[in-house]
PDB file of N, CA and C in Angstrom:
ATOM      1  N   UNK A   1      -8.684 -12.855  -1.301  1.00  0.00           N
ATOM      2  CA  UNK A   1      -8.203 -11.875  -2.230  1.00  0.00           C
ATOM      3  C   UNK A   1      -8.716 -12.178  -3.631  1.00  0.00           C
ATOM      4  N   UNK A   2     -10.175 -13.387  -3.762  1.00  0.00           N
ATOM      5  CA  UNK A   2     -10.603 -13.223  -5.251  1.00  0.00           C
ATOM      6  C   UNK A   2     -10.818 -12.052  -5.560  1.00  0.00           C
ATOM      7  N   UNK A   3     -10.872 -12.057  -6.865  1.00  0.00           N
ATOM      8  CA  UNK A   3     -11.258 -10.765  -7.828  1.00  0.00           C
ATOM      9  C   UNK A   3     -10.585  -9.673  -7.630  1.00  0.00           C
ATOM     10  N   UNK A   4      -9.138  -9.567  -7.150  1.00  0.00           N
ATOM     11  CA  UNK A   4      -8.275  -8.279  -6.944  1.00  0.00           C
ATOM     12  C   UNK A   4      -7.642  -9.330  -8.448  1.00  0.00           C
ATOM     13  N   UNK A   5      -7.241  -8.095  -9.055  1.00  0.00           N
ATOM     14  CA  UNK A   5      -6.402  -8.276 -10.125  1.00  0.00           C
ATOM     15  C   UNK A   5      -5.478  -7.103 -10.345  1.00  0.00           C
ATOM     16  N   UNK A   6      -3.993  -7.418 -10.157  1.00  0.00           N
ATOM     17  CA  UNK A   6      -3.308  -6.793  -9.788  1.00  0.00           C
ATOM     18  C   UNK A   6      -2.015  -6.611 -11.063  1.00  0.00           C
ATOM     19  N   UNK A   7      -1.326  -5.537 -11.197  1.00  0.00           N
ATOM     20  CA  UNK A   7      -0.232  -5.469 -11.724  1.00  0.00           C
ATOM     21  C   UNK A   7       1.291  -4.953 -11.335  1.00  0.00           C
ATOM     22  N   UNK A   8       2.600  -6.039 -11.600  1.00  0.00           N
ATOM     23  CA  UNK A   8       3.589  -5.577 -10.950  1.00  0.00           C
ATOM     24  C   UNK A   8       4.032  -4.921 -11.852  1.00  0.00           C
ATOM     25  N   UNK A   9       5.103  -3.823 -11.826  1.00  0.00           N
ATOM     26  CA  UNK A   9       5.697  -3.548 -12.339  1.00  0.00           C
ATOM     27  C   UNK A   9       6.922  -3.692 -12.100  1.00  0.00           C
ATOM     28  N   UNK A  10       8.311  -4.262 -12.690  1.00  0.00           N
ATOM     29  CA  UNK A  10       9.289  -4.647 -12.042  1.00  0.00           C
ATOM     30  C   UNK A  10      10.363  -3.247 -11.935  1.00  0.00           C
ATOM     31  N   UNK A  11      10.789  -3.029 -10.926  1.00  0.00           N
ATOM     32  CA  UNK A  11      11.464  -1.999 -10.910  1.00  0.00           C
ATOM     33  C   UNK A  11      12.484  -1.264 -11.704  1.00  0.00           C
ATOM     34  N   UNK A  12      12.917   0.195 -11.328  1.00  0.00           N
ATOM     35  CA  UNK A  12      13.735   0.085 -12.659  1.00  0.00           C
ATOM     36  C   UNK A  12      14.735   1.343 -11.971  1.00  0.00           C
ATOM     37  N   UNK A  13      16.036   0.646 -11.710  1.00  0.00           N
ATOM     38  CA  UNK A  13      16.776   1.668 -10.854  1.00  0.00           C
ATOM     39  C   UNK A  13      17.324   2.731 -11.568  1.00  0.00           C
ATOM     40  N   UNK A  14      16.889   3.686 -11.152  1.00  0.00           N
ATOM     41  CA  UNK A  14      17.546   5.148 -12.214  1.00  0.00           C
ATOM     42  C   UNK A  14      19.041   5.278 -11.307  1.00  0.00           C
ATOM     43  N   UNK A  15      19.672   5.808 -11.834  1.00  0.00           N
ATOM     44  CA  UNK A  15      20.659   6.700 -11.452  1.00  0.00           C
ATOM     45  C   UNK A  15      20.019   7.949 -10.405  1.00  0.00           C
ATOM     46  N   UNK A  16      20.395   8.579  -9.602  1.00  0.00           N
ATOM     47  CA  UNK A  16      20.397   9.512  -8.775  1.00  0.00           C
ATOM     48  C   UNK A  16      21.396  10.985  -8.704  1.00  0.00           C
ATOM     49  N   UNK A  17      20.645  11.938  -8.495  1.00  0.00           N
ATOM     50  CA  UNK A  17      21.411  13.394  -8.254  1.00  0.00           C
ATOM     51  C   UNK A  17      20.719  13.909  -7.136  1.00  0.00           C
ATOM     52  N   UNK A  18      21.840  14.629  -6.658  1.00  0.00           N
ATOM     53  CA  UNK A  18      21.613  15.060  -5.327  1.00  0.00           C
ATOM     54  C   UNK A  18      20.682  16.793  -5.945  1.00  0.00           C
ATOM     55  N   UNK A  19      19.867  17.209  -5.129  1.00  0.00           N
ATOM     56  CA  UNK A  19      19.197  18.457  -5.082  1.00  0.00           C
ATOM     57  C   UNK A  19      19.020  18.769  -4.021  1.00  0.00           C
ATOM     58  N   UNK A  20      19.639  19.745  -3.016  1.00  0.00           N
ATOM     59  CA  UNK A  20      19.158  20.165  -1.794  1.00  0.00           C
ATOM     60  C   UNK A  20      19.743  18.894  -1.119  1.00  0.00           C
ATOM     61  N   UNK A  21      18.317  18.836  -0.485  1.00  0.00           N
ATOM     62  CA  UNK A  21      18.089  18.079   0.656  1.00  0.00           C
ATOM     63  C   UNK A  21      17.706  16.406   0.147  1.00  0.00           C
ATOM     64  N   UNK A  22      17.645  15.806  -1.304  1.00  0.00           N
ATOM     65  CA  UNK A  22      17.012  15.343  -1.409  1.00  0.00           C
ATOM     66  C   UNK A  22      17.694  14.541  -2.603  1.00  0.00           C
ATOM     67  N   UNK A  23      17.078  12.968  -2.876  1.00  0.00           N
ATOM     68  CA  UNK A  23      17.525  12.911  -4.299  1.00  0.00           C
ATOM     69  C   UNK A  23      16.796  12.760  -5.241  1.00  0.00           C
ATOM     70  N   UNK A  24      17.222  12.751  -6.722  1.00  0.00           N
ATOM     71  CA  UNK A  24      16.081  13.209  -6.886  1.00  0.00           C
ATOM     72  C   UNK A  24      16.266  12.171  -8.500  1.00  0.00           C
ATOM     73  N   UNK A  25      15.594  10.932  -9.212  1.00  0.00           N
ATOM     74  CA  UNK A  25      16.039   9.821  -9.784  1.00  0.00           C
ATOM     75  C   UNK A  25      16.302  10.576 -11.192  1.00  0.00           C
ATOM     76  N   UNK A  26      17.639  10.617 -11.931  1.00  0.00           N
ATOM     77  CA  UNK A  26      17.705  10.814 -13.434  1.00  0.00           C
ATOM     78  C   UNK A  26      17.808   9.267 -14.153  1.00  0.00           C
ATOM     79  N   UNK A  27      16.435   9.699 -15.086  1.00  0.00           N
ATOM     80  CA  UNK A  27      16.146   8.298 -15.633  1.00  0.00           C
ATOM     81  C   UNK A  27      16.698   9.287 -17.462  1.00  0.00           C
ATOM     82  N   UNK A  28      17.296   8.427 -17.835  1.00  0.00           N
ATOM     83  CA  UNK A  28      17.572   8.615 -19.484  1.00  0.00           C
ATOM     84  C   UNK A  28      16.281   9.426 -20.399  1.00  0.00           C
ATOM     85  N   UNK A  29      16.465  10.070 -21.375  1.00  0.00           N
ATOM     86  CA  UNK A  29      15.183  10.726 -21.910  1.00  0.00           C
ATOM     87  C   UNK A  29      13.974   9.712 -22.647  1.00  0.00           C
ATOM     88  N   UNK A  30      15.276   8.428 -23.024  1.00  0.00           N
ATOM     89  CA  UNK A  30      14.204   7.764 -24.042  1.00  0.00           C
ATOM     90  C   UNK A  30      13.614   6.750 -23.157  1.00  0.00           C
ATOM     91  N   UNK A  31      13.943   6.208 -21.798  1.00  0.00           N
ATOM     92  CA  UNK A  31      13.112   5.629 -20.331  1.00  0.00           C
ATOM     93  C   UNK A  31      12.194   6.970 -20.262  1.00  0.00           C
ATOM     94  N   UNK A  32      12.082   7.459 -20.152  1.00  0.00           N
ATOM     95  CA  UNK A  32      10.996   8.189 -20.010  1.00  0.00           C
ATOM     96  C   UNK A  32      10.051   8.353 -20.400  1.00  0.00           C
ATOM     97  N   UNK A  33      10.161   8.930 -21.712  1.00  0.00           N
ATOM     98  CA  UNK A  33       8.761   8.521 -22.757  1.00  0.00           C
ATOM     99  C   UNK A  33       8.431   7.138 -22.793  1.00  0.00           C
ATOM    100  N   UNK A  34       9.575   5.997 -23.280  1.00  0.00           N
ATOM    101  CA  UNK A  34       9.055   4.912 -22.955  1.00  0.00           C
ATOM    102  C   UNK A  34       7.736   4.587 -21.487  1.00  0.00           C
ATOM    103  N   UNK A  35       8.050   5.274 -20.289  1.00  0.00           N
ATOM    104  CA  UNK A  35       7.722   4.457 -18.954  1.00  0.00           C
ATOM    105  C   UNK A  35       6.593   5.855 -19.168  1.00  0.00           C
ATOM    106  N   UNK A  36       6.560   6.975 -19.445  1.00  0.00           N
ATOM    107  CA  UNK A  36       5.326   8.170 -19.621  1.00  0.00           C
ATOM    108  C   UNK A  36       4.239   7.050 -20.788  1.00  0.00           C
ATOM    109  N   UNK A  37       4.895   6.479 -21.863  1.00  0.00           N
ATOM    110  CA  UNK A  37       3.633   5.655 -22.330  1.00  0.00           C
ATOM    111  C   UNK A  37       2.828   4.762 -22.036  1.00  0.00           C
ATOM    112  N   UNK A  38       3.641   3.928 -21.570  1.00  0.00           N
ATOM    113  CA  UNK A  38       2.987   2.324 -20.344  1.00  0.00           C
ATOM    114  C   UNK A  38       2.393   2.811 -19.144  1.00  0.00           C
ATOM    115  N   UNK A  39       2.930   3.547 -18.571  1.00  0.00           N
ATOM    116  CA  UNK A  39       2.217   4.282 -17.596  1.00  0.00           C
ATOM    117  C   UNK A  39       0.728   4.872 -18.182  1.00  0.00           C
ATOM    118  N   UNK A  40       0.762   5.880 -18.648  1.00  0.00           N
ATOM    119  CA  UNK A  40      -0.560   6.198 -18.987  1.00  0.00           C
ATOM    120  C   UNK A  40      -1.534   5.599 -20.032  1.00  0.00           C
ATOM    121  N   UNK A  41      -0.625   3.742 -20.575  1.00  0.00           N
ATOM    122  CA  UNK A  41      -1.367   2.324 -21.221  1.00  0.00           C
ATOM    123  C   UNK A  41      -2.681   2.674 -19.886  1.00  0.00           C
ATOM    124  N   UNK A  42      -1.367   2.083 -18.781  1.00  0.00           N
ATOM    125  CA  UNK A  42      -2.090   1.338 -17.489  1.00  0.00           C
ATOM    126  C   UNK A  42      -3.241   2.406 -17.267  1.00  0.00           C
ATOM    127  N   UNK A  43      -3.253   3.374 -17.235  1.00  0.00           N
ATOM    128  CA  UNK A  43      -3.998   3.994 -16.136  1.00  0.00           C
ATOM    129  C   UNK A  43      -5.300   4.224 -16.888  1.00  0.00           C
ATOM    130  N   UNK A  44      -4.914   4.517 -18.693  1.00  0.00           N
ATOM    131  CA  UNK A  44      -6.689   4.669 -19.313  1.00  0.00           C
ATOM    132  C   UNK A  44      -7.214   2.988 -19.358  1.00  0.00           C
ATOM    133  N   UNK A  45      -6.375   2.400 -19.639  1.00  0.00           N
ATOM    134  CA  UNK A  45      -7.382   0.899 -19.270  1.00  0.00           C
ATOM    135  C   UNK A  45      -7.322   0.062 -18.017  1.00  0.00           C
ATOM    136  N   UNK A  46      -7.605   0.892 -16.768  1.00  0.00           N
ATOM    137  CA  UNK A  46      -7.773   0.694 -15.760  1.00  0.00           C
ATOM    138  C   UNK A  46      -8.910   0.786 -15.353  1.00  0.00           C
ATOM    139  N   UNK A  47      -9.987  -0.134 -14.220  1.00  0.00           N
ATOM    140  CA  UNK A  47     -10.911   0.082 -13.694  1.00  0.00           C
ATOM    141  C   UNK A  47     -11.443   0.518 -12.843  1.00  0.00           C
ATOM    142  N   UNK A  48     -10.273   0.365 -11.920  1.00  0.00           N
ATOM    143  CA  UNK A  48      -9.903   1.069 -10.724  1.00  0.00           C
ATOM    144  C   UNK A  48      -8.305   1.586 -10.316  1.00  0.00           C
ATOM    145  N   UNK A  49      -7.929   1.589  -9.399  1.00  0.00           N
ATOM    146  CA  UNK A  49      -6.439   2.040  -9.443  1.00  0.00           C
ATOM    147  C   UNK A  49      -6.910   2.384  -7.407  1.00  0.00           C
ATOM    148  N   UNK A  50      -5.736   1.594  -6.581  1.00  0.00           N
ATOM    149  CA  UNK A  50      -6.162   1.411  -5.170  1.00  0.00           C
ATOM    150  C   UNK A  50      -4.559   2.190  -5.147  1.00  0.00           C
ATOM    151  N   UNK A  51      -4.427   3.131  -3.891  1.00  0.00           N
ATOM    152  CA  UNK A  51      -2.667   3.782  -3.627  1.00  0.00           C
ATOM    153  C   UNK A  51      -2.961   3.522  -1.817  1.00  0.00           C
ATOM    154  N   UNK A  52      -1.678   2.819  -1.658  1.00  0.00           N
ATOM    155  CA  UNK A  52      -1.179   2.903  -0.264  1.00  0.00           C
ATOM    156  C   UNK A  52      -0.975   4.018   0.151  1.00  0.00           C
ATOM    157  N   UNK A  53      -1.791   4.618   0.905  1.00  0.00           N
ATOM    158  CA  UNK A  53      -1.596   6.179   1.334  1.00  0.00           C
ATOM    159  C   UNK A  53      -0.834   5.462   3.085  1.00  0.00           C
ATOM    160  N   UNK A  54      -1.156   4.943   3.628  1.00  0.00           N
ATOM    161  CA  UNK A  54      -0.816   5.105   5.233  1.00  0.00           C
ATOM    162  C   UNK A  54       0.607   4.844   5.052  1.00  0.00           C
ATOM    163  N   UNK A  55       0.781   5.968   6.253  1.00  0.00           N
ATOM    164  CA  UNK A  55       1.828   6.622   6.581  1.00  0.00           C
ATOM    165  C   UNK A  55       2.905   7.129   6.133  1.00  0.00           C
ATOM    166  N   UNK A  56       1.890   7.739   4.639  1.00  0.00           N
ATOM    167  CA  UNK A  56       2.618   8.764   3.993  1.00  0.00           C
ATOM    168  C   UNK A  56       1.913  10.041   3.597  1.00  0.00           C
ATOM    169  N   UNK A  57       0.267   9.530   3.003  1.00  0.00           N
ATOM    170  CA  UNK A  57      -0.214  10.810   3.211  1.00  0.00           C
ATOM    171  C   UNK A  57      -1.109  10.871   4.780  1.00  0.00           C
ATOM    172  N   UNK A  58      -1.607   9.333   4.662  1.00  0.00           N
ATOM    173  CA  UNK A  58      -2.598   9.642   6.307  1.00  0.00           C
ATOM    174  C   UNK A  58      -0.968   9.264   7.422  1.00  0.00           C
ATOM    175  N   UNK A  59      -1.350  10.319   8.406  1.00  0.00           N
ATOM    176  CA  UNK A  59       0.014   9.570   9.328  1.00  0.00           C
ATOM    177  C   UNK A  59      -0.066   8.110  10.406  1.00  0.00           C
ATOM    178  N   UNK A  60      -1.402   7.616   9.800  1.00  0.00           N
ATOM    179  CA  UNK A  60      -1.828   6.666  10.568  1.00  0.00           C
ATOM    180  C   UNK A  60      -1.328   4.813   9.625  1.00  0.00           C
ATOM    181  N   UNK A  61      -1.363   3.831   9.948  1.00  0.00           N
ATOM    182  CA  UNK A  61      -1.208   2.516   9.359  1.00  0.00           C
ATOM    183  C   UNK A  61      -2.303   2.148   9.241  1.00  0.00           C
ATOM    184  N   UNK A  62      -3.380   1.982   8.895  1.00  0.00           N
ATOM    185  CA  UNK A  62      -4.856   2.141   8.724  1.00  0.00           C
ATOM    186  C   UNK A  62      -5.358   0.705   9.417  1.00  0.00           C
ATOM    187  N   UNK A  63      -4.698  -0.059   8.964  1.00  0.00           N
ATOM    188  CA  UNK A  63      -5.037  -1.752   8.939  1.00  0.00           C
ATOM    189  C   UNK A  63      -4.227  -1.957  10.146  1.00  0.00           C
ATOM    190  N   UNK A  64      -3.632  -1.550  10.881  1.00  0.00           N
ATOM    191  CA  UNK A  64      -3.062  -1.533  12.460  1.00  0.00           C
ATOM    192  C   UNK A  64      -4.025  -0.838  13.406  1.00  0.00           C
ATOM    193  N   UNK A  65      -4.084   0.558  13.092  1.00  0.00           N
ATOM    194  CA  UNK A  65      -5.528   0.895  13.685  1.00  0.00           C
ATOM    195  C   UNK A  65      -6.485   0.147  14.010  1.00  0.00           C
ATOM    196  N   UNK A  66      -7.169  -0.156  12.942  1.00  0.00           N
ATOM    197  CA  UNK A  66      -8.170  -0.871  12.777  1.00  0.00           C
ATOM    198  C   UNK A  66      -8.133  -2.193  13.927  1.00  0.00           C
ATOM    199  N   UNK A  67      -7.242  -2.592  13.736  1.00  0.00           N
ATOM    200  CA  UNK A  67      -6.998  -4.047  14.658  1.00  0.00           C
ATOM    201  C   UNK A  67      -6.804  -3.701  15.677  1.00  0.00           C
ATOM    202  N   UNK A  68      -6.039  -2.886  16.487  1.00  0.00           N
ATOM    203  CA  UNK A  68      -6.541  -2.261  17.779  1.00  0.00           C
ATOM    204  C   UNK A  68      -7.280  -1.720  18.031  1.00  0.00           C
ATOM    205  N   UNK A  69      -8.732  -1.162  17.209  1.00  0.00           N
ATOM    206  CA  UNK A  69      -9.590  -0.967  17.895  1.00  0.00           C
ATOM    207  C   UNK A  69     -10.695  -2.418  18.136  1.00  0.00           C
ATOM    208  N   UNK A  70     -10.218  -2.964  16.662  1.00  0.00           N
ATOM    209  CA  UNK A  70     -10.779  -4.364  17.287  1.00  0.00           C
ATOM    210  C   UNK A  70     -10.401  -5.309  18.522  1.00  0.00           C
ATOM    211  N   UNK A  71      -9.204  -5.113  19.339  1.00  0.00           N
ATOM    212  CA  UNK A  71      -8.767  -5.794  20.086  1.00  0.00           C
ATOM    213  C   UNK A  71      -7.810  -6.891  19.277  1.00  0.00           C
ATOM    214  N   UNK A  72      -6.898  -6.878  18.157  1.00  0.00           N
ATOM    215  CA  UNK A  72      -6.265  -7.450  17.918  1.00  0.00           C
ATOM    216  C   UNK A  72      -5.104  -7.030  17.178  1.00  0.00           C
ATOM    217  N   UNK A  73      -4.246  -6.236  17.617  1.00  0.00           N
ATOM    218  CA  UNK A  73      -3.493  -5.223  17.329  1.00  0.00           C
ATOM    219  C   UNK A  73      -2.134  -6.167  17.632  1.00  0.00           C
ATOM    220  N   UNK A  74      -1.680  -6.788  18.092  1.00  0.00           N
ATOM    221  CA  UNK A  74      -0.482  -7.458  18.401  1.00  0.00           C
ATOM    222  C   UNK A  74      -0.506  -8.858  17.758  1.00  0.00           C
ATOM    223  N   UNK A  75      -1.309  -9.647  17.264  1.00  0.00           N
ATOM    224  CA  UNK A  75      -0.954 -10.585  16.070  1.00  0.00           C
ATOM    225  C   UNK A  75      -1.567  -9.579  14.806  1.00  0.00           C
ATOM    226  N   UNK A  76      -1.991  -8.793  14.056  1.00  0.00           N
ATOM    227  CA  UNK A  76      -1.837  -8.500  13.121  1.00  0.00           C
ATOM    228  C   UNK A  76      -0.255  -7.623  13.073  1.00  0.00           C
ATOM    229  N   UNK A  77       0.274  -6.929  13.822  1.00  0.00           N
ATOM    230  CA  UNK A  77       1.789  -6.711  14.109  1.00  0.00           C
ATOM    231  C   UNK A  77       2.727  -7.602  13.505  1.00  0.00           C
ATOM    232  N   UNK A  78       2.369  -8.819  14.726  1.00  0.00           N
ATOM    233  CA  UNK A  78       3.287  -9.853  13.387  1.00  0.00           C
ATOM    234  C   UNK A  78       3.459 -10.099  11.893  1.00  0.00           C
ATOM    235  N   UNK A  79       1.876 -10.146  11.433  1.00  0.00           N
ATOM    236  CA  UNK A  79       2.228 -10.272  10.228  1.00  0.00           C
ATOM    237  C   UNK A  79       2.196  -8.873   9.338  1.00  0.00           C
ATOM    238  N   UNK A  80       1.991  -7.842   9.891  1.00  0.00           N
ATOM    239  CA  UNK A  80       2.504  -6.948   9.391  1.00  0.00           C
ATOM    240  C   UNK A  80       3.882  -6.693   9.144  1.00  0.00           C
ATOM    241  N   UNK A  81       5.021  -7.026  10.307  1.00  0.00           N
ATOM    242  CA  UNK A  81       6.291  -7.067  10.472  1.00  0.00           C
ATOM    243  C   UNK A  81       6.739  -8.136   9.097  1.00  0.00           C
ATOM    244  N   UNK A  82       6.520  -9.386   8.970  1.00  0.00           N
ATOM    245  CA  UNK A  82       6.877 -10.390   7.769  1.00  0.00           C
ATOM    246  C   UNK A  82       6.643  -9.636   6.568  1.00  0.00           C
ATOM    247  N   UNK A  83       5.350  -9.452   6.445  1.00  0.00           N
ATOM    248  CA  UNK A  83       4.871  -8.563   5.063  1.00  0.00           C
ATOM    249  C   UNK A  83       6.175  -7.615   4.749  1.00  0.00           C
ATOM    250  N   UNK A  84       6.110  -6.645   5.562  1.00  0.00           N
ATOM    251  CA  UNK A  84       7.163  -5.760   5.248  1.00  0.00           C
ATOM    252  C   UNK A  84       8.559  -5.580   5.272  1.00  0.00           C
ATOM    253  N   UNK A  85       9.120  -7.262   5.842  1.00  0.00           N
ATOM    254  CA  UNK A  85      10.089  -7.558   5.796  1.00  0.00           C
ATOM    255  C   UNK A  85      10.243  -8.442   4.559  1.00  0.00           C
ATOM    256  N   UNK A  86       9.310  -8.888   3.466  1.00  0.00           N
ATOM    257  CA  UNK A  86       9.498  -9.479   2.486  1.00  0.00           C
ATOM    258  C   UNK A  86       9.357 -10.906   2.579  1.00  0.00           C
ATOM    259  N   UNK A  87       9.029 -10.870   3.815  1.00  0.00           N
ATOM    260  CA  UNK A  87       8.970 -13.132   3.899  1.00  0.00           C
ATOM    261  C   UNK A  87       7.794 -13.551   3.540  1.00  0.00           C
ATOM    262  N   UNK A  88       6.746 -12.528   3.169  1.00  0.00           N
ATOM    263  CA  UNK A  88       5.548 -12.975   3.415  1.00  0.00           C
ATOM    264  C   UNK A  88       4.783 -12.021   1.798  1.00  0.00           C
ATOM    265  N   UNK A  89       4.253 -12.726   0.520  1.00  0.00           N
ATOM    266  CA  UNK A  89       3.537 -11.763  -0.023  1.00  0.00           C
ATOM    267  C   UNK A  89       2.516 -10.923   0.573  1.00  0.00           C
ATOM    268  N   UNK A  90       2.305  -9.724   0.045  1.00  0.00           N
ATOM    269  CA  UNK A  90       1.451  -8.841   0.348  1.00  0.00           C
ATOM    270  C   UNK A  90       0.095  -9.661   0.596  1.00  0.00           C
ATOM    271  N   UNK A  91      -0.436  -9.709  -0.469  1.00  0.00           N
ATOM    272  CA  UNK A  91      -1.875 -10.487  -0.470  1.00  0.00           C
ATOM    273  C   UNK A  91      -2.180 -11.844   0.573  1.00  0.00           C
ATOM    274  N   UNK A  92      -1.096 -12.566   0.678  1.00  0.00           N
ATOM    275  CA  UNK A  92      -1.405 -13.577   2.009  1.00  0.00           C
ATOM    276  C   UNK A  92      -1.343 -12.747   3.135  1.00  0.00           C
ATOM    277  N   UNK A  93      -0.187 -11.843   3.695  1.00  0.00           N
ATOM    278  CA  UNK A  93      -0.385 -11.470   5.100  1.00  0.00           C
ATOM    279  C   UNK A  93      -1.879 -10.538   4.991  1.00  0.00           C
ATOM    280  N   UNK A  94      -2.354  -9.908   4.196  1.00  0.00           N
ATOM    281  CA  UNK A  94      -3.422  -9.162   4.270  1.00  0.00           C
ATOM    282  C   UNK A  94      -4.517 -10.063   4.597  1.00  0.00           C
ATOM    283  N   UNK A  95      -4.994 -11.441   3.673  1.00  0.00           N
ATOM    284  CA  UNK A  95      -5.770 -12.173   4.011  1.00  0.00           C
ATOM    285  C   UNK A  95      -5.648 -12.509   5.566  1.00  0.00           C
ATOM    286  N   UNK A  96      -4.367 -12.750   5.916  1.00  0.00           N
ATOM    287  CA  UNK A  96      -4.066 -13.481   7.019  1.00  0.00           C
ATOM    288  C   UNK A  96      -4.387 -12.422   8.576  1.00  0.00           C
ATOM    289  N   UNK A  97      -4.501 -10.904   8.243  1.00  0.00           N
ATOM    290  CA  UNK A  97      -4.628  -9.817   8.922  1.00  0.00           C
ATOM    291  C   UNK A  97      -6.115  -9.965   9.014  1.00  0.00           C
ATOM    292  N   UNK A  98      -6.473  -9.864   8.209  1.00  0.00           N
ATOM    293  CA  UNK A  98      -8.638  -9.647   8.091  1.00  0.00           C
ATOM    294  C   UNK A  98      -8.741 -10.926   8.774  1.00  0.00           C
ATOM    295  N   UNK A  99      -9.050 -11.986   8.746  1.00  0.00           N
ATOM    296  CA  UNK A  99      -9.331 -13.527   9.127  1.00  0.00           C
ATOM    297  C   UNK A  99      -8.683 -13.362  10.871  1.00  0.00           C
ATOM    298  N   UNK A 100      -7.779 -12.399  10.852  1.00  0.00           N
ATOM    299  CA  UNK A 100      -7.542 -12.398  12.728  1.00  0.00           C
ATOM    300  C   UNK A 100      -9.042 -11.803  13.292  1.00  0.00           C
ATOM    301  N   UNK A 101      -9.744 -10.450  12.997  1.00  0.00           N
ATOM    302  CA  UNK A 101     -10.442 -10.395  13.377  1.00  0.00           C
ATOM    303  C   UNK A 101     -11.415  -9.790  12.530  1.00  0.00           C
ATOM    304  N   UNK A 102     -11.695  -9.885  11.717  1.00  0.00           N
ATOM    305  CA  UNK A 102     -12.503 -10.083  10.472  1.00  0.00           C
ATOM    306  C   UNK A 102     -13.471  -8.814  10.712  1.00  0.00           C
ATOM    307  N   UNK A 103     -12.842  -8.077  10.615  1.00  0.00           N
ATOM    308  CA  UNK A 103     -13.996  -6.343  10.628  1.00  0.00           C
ATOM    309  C   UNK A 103     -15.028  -6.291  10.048  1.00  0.00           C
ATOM    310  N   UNK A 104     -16.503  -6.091  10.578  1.00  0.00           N
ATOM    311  CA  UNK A 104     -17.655  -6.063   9.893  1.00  0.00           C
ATOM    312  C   UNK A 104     -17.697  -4.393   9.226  1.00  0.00           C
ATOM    313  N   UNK A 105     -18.309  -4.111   8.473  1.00  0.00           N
ATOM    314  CA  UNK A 105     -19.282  -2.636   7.858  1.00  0.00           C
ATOM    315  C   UNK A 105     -19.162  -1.955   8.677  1.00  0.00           C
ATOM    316  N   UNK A 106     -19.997  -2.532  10.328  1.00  0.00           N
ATOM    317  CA  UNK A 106     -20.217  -1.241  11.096  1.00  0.00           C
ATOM    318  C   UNK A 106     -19.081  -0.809  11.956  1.00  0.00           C
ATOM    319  N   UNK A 107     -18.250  -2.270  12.064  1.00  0.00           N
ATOM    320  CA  UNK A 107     -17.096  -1.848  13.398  1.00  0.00           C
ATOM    321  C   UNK A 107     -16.037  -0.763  12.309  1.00  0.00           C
ATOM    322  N   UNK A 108     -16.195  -0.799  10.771  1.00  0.00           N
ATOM    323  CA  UNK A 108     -15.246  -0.165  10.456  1.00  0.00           C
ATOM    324  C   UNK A 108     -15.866   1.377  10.552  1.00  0.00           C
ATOM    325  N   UNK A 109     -16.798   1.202  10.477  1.00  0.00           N
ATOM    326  CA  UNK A 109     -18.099   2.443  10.290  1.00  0.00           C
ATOM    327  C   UNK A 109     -17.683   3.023  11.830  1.00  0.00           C
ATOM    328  N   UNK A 110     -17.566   2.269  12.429  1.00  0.00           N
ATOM    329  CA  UNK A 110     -17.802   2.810  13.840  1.00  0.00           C
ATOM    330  C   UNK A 110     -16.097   3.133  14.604  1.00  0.00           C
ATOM    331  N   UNK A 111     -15.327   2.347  14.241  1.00  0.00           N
ATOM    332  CA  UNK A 111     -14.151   3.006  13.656  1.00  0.00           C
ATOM    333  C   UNK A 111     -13.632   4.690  13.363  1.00  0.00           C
ATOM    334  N   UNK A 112     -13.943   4.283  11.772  1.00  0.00           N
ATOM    335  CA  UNK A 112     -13.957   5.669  11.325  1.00  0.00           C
ATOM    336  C   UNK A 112     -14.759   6.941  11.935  1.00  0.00           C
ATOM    337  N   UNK A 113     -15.917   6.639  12.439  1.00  0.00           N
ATOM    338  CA  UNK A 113     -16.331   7.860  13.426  1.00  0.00           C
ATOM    339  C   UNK A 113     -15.474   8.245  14.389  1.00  0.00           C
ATOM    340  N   UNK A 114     -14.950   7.216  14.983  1.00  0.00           N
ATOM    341  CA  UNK A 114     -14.639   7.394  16.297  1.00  0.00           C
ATOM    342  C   UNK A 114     -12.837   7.626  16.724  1.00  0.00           C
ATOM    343  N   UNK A 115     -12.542   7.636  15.108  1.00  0.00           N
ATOM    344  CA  UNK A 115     -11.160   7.702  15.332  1.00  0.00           C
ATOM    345  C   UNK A 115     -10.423   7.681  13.899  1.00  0.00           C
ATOM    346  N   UNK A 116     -11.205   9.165  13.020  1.00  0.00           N
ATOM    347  CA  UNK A 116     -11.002   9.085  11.502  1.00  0.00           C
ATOM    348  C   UNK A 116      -9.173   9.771  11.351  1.00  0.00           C
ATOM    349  N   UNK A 117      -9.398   8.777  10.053  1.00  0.00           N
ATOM    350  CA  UNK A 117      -7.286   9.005   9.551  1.00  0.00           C
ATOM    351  C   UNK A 117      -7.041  10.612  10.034  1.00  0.00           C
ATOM    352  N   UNK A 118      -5.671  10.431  10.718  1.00  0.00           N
ATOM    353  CA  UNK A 118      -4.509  11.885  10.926  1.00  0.00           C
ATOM    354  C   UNK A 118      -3.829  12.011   9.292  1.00  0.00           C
TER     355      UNK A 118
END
């Protein structure tokens, strides 16, 4: 995971109102502008900007895929399961996912042909 350089942001629990079906977070007016400024700090002096889309916009887990088509779909499971249970930082179980079966260019290439994101 050299050269990922990453930023947390520590959370910030709003209050909640119900709408419909749904809730929907009331954050105070002056959290707002405050978190509308830092927010758009981050994003013009950003170089890149990476978003977890699986299995919210793609309906697939991308990095589970992937490992079953490599034939190793049931130990990256495991440490997928820790990761997302919090025992495990993000960035180690990920290292620890690639190093199971270490996907070349083409198997991802060949992959994605053969079985591109739902």
């Amino acid at each position: 995971m050299e050269g990922l350089v990453h930023l947390r942001i520590d959370p910030i629990h709003p209050t909640c109102r119900h709408s419909g079906s749904r809730f929907i977070p009331a954050f105070p007016l002056q959290l707002k502008k405050d978190l509308n400024r830092d927010v758009l700090g981050l994003w013009r002096s950003a170089d890149a900007v990476c978003f977890d889309i699986d299995s919210t916009v793609c309906l697939d887990e991308g990095i589970d895929e992937l490992a079953e088509f490599c034939g190793a779909r049931k130990a990256v499971a495991e440490w997928t399961a820790k990761a997302m249970g919090g025992s495990v930082p993000f960035e180690e179980a990920l290292a620890a996912i690639l190093s199971l079966f270490k996907p070349s260019l083409s198997q991802v290439q060949d992959f994605l042909e053969k079985r591109p994101p739902k």
